[in-house]
PDB file of N, CA and C in Angstrom:
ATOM      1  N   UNK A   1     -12.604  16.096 -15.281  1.00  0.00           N
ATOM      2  CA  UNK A   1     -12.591  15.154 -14.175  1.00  0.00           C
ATOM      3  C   UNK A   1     -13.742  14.168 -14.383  1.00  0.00           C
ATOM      4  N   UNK A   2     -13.656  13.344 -14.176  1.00  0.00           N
ATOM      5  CA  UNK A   2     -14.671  11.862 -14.210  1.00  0.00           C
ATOM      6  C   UNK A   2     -14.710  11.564 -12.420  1.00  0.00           C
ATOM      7  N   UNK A   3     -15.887  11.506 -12.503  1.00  0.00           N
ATOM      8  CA  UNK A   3     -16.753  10.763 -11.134  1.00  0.00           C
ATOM      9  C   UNK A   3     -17.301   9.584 -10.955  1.00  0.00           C
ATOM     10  N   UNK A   4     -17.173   8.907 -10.116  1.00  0.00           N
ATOM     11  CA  UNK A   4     -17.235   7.521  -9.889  1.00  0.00           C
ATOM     12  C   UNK A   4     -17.869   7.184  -8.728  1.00  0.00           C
ATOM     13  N   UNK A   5     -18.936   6.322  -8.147  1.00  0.00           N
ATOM     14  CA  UNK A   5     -19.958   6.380  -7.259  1.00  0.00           C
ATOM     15  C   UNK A   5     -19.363   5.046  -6.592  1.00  0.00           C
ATOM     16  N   UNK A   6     -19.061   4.506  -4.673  1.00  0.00           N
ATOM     17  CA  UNK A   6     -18.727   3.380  -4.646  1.00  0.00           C
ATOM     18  C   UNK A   6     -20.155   2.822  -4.075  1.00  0.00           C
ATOM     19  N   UNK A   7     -20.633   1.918  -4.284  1.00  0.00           N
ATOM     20  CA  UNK A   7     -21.643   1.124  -3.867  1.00  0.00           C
ATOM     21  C   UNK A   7     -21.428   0.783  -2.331  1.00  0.00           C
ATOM     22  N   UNK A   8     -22.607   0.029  -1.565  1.00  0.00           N
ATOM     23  CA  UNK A   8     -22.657   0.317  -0.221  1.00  0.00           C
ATOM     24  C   UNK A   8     -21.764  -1.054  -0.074  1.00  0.00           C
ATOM     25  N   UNK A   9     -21.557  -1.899  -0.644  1.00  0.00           N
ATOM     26  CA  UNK A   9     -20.288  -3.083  -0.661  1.00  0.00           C
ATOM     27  C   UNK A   9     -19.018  -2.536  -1.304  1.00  0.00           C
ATOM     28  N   UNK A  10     -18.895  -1.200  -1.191  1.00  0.00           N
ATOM     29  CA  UNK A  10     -17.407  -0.911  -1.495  1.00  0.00           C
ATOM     30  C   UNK A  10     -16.839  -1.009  -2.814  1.00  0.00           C
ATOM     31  N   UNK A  11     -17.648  -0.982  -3.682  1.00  0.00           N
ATOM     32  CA  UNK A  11     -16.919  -1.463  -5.099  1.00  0.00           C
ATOM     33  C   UNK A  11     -17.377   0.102  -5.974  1.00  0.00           C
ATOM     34  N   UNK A  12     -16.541  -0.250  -7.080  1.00  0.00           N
ATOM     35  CA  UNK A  12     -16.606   1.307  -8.105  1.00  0.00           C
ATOM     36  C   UNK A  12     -16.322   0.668  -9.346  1.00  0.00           C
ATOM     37  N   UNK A  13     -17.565   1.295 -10.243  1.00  0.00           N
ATOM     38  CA  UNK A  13     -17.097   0.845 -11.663  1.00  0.00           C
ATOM     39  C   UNK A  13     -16.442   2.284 -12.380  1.00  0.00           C
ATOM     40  N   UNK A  14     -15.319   1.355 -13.039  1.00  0.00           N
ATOM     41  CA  UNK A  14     -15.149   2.548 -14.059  1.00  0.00           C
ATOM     42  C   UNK A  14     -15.145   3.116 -14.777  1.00  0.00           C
ATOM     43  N   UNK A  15     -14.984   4.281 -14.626  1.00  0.00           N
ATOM     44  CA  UNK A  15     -15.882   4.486 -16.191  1.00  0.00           C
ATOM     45  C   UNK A  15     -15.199   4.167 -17.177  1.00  0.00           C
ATOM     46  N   UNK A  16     -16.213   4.445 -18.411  1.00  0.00           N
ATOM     47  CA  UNK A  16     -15.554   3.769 -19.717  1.00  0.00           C
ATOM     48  C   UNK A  16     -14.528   4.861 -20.250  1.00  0.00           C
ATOM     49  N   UNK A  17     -14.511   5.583 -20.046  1.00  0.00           N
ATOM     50  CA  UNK A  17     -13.523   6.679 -20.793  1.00  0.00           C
ATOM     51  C   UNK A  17     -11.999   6.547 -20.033  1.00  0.00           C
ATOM     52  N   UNK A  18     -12.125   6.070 -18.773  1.00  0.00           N
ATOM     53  CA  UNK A  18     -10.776   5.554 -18.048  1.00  0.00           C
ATOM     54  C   UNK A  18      -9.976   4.556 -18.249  1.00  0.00           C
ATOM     55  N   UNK A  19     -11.273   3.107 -18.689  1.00  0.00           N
ATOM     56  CA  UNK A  19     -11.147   2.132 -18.988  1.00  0.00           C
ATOM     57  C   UNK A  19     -10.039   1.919 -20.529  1.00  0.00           C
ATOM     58  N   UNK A  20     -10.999   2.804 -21.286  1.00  0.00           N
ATOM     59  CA  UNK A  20     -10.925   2.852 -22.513  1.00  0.00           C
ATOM     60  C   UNK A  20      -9.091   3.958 -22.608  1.00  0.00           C
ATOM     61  N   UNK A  21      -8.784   4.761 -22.274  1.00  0.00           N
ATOM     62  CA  UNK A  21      -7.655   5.701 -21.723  1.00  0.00           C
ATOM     63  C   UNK A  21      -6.581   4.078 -21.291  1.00  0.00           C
ATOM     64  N   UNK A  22      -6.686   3.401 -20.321  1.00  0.00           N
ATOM     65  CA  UNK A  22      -5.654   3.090 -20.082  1.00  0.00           C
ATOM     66  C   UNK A  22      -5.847   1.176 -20.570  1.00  0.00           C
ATOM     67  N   UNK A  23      -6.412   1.281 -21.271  1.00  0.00           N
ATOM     68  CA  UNK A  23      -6.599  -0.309 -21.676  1.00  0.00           C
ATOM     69  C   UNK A  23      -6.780  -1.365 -20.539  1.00  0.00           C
ATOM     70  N   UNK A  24      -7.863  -0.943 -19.848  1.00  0.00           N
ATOM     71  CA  UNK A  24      -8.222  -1.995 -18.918  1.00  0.00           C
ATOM     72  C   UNK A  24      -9.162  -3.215 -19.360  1.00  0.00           C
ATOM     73  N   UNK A  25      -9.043  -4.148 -19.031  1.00  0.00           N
ATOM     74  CA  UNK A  25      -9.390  -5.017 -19.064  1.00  0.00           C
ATOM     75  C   UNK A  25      -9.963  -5.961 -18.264  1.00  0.00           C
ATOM     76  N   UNK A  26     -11.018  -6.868 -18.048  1.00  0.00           N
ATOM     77  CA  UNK A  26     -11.704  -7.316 -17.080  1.00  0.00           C
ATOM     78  C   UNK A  26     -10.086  -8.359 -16.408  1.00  0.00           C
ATOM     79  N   UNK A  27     -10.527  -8.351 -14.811  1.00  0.00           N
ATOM     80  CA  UNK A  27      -9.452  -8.997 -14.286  1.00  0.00           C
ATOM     81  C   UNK A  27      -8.249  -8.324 -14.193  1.00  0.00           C
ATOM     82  N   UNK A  28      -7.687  -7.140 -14.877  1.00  0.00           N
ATOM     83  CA  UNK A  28      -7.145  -6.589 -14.437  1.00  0.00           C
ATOM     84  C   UNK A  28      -6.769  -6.342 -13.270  1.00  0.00           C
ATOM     85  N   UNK A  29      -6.073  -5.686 -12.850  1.00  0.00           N
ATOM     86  CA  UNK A  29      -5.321  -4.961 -11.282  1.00  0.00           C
ATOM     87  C   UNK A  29      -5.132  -3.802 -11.121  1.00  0.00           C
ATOM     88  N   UNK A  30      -5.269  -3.201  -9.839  1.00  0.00           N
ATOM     89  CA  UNK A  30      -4.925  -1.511  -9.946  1.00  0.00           C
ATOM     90  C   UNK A  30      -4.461  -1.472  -8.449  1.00  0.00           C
ATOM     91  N   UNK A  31      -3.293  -0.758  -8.528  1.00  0.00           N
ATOM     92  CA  UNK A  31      -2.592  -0.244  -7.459  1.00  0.00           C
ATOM     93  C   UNK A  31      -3.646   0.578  -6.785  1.00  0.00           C
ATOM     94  N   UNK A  32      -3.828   0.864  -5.462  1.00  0.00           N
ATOM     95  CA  UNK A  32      -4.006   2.079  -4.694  1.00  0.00           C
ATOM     96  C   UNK A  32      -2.804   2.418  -3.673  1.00  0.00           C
ATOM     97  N   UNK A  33      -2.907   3.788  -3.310  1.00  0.00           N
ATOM     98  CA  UNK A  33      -1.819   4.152  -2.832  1.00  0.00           C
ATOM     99  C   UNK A  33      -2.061   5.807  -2.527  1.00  0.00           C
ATOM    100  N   UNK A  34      -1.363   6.269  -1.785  1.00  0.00           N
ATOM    101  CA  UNK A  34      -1.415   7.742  -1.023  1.00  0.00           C
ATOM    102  C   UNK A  34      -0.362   8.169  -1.217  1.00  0.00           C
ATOM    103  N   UNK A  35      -0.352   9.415  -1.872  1.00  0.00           N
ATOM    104  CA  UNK A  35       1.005   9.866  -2.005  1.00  0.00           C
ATOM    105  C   UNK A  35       1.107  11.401  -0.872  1.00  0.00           C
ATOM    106  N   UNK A  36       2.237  11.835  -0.974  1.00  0.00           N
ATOM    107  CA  UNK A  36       2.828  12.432   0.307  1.00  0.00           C
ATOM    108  C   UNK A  36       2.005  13.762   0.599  1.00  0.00           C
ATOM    109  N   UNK A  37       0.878  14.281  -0.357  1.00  0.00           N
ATOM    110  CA  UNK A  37      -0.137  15.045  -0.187  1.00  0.00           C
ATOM    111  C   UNK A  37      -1.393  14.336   0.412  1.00  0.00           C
ATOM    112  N   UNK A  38      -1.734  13.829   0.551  1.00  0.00           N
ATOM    113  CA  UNK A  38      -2.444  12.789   1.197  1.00  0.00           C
ATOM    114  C   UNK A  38      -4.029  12.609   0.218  1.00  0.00           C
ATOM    115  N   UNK A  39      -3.359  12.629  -1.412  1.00  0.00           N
ATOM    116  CA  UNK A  39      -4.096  12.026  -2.707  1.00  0.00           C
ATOM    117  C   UNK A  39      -4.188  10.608  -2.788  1.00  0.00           C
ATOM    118  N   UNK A  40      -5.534  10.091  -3.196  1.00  0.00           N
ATOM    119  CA  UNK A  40      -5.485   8.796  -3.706  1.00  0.00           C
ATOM    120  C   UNK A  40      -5.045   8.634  -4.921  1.00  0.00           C
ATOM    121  N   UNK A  41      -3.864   8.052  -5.400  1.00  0.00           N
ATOM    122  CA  UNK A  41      -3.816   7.430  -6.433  1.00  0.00           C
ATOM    123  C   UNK A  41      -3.998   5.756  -7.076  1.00  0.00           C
ATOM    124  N   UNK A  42      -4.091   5.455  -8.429  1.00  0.00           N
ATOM    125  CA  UNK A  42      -4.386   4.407  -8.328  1.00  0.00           C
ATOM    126  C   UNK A  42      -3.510   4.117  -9.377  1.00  0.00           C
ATOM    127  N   UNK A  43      -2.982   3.076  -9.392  1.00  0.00           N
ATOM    128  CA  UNK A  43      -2.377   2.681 -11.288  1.00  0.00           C
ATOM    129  C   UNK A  43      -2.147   1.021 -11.693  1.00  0.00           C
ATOM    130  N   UNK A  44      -3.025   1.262 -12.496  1.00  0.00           N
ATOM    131  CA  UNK A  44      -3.307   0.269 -13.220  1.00  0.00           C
ATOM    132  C   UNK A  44      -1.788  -0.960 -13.602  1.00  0.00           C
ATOM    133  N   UNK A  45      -2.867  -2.130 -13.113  1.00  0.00           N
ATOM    134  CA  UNK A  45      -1.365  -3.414 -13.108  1.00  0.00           C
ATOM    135  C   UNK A  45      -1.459  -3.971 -14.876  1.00  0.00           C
ATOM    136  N   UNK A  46      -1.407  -3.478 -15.762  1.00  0.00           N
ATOM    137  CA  UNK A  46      -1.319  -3.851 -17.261  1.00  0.00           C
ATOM    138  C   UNK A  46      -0.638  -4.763 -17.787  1.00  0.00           C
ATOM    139  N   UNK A  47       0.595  -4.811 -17.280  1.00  0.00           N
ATOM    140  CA  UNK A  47       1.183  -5.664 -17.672  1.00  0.00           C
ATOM    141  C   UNK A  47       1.204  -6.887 -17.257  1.00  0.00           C
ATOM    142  N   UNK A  48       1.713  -7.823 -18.263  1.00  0.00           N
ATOM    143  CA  UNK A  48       1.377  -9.580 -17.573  1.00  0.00           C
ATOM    144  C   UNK A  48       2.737 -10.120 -17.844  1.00  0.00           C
ATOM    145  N   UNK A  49       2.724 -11.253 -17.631  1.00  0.00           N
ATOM    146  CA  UNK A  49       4.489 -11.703 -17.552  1.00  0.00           C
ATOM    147  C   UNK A  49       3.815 -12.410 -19.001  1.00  0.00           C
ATOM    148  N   UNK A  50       3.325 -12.530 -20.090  1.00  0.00           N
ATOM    149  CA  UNK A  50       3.581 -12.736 -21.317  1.00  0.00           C
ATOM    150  C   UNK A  50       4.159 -11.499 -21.865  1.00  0.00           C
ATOM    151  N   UNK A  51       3.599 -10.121 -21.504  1.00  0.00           N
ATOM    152  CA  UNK A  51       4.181  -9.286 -22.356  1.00  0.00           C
ATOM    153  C   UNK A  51       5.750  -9.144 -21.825  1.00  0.00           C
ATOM    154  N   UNK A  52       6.567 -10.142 -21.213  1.00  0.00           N
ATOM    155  CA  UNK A  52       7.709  -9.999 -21.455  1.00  0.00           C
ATOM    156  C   UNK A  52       8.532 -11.159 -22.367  1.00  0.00           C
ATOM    157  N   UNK A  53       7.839 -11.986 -22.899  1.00  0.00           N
ATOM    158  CA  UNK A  53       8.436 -12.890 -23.068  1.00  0.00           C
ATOM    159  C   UNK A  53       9.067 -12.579 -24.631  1.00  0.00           C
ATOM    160  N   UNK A  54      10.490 -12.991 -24.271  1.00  0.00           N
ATOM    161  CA  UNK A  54      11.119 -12.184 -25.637  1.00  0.00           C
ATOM    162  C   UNK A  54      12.370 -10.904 -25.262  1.00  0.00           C
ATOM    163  N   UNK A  55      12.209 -10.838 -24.174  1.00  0.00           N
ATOM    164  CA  UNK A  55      12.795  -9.011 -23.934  1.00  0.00           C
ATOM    165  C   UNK A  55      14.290  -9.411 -23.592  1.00  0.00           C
ATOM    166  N   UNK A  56      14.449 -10.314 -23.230  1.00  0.00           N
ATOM    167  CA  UNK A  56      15.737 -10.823 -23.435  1.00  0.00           C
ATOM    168  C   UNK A  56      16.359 -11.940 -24.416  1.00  0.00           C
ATOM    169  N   UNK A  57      16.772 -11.913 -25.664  1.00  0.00           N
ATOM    170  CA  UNK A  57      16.891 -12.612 -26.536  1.00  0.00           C
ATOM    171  C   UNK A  57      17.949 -13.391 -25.508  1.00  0.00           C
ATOM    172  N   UNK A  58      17.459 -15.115 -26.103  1.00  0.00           N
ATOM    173  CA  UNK A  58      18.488 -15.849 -26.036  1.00  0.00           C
ATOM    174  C   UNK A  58      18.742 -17.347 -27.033  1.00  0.00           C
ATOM    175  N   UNK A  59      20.146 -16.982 -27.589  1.00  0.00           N
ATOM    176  CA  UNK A  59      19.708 -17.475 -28.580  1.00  0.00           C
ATOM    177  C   UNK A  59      20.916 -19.585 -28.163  1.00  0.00           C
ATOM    178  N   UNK A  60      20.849 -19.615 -27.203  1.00  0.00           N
ATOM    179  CA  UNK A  60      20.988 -20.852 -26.798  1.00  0.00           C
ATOM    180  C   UNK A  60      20.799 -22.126 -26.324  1.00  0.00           C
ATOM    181  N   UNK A  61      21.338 -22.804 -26.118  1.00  0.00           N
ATOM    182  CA  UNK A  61      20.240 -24.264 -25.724  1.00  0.00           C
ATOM    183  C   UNK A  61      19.860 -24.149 -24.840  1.00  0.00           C
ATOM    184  N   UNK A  62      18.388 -24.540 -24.588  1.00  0.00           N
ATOM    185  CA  UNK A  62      17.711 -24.874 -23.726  1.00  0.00           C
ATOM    186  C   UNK A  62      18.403 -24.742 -22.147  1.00  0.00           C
ATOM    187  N   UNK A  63      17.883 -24.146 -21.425  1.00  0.00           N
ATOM    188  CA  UNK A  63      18.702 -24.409 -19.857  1.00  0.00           C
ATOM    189  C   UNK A  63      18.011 -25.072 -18.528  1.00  0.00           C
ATOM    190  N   UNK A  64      18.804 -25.818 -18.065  1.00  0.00           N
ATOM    191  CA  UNK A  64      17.771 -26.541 -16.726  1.00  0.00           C
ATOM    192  C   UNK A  64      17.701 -25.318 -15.620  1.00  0.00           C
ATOM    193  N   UNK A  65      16.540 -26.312 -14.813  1.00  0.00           N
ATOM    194  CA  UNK A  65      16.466 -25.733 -13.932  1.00  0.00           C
ATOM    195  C   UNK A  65      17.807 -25.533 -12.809  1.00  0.00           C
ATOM    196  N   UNK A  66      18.512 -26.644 -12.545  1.00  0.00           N
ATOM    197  CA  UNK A  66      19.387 -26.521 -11.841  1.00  0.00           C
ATOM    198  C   UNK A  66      20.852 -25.529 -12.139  1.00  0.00           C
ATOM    199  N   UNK A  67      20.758 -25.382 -13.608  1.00  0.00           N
ATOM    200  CA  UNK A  67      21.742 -23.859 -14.327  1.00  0.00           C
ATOM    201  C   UNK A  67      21.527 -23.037 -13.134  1.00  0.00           C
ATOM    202  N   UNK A  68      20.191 -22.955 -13.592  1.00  0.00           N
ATOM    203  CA  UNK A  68      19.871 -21.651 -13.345  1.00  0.00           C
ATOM    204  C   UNK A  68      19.919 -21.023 -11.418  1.00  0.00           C
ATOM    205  N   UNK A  69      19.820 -22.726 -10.589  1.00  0.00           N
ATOM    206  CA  UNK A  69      20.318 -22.896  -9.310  1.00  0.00           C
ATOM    207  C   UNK A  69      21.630 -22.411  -8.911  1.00  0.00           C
ATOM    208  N   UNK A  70      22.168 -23.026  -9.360  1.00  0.00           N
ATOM    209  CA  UNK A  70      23.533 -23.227  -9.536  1.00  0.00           C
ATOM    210  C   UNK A  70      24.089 -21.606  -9.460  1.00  0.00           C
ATOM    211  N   UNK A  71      23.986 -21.194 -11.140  1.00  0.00           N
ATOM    212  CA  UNK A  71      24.123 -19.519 -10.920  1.00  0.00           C
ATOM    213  C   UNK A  71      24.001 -18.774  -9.672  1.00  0.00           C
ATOM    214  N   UNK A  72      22.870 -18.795  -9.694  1.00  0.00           N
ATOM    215  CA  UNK A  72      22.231 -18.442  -8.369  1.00  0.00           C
ATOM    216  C   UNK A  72      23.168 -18.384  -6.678  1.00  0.00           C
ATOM    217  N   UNK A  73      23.198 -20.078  -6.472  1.00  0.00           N
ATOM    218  CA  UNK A  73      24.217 -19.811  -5.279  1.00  0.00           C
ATOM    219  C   UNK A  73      25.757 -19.207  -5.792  1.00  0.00           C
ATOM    220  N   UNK A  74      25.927 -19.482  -6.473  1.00  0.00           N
ATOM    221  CA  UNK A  74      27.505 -19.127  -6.734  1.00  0.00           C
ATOM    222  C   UNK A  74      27.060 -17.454  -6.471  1.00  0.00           C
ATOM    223  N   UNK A  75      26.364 -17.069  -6.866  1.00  0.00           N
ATOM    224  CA  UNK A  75      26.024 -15.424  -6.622  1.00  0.00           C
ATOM    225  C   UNK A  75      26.193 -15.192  -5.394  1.00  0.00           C
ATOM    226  N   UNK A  76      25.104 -15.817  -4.521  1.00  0.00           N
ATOM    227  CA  UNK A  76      24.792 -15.927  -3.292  1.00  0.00           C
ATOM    228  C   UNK A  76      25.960 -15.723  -2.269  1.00  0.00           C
ATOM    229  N   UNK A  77      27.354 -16.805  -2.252  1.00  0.00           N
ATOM    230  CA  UNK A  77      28.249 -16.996  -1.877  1.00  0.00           C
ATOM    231  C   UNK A  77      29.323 -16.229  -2.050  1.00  0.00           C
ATOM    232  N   UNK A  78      29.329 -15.759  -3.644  1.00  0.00           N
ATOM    233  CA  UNK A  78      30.591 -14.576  -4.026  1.00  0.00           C
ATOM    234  C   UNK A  78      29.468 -13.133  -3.012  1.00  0.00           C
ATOM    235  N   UNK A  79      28.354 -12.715  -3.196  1.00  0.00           N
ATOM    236  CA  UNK A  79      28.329 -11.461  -2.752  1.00  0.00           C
ATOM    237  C   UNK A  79      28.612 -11.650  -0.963  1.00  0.00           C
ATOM    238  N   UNK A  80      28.379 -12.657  -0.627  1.00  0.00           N
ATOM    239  CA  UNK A  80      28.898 -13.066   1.237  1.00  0.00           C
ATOM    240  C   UNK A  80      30.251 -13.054   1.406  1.00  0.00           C
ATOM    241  N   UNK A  81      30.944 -13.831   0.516  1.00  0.00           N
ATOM    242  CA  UNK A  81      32.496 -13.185   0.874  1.00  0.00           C
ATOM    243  C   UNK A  81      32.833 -12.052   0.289  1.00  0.00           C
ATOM    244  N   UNK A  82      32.451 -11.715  -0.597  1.00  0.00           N
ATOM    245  CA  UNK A  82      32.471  -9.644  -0.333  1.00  0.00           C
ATOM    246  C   UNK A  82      31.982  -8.963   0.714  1.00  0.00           C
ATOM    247  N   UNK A  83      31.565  -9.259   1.874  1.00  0.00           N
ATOM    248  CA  UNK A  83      31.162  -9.028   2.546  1.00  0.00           C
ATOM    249  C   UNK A  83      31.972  -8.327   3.673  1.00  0.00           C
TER     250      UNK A  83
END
């Protein structure tokens, strides 16, 4: 177990072996949260919207913004008359 001290302004550094464990990085993010035992957990926000770029290959022309509108309501409208 690792221990962590919060200062009288509320803040906690972490340690390096946590840091270093989950690849934190300055600026990072970390969830807090209570789970149904009434534990603090915390978990780390790692990911960034670069590490997705790519995850959907597409290998076509360029698309506007308004495509991508467009799509959109037509969605919008078919799931309302399923309705």
């Amino acid at each position: 177990m690792v221990t962590a001290t919060m200062t009288s302004k509320g803040q906690i550094t972490i340690p390096a072996q946590i840091r270093a464990r989950f690849n934190l990085q300055p600026g990072d993010q970390l969830d807090f949260w209570e789970d149904e035992t009434s534990s603090l957990r915390l978990t780390p926000r790692t990911r960034r919207i670069e590490d997705f770029f790519g995850i959907f290959p597409y290998d076509g022309p360029p698309l506007a913004i308004e495509d991508f509108d467009s799509v959109i309501a037509d969605a919008v409208v078919e799931d309302w008359l399923s309705q």
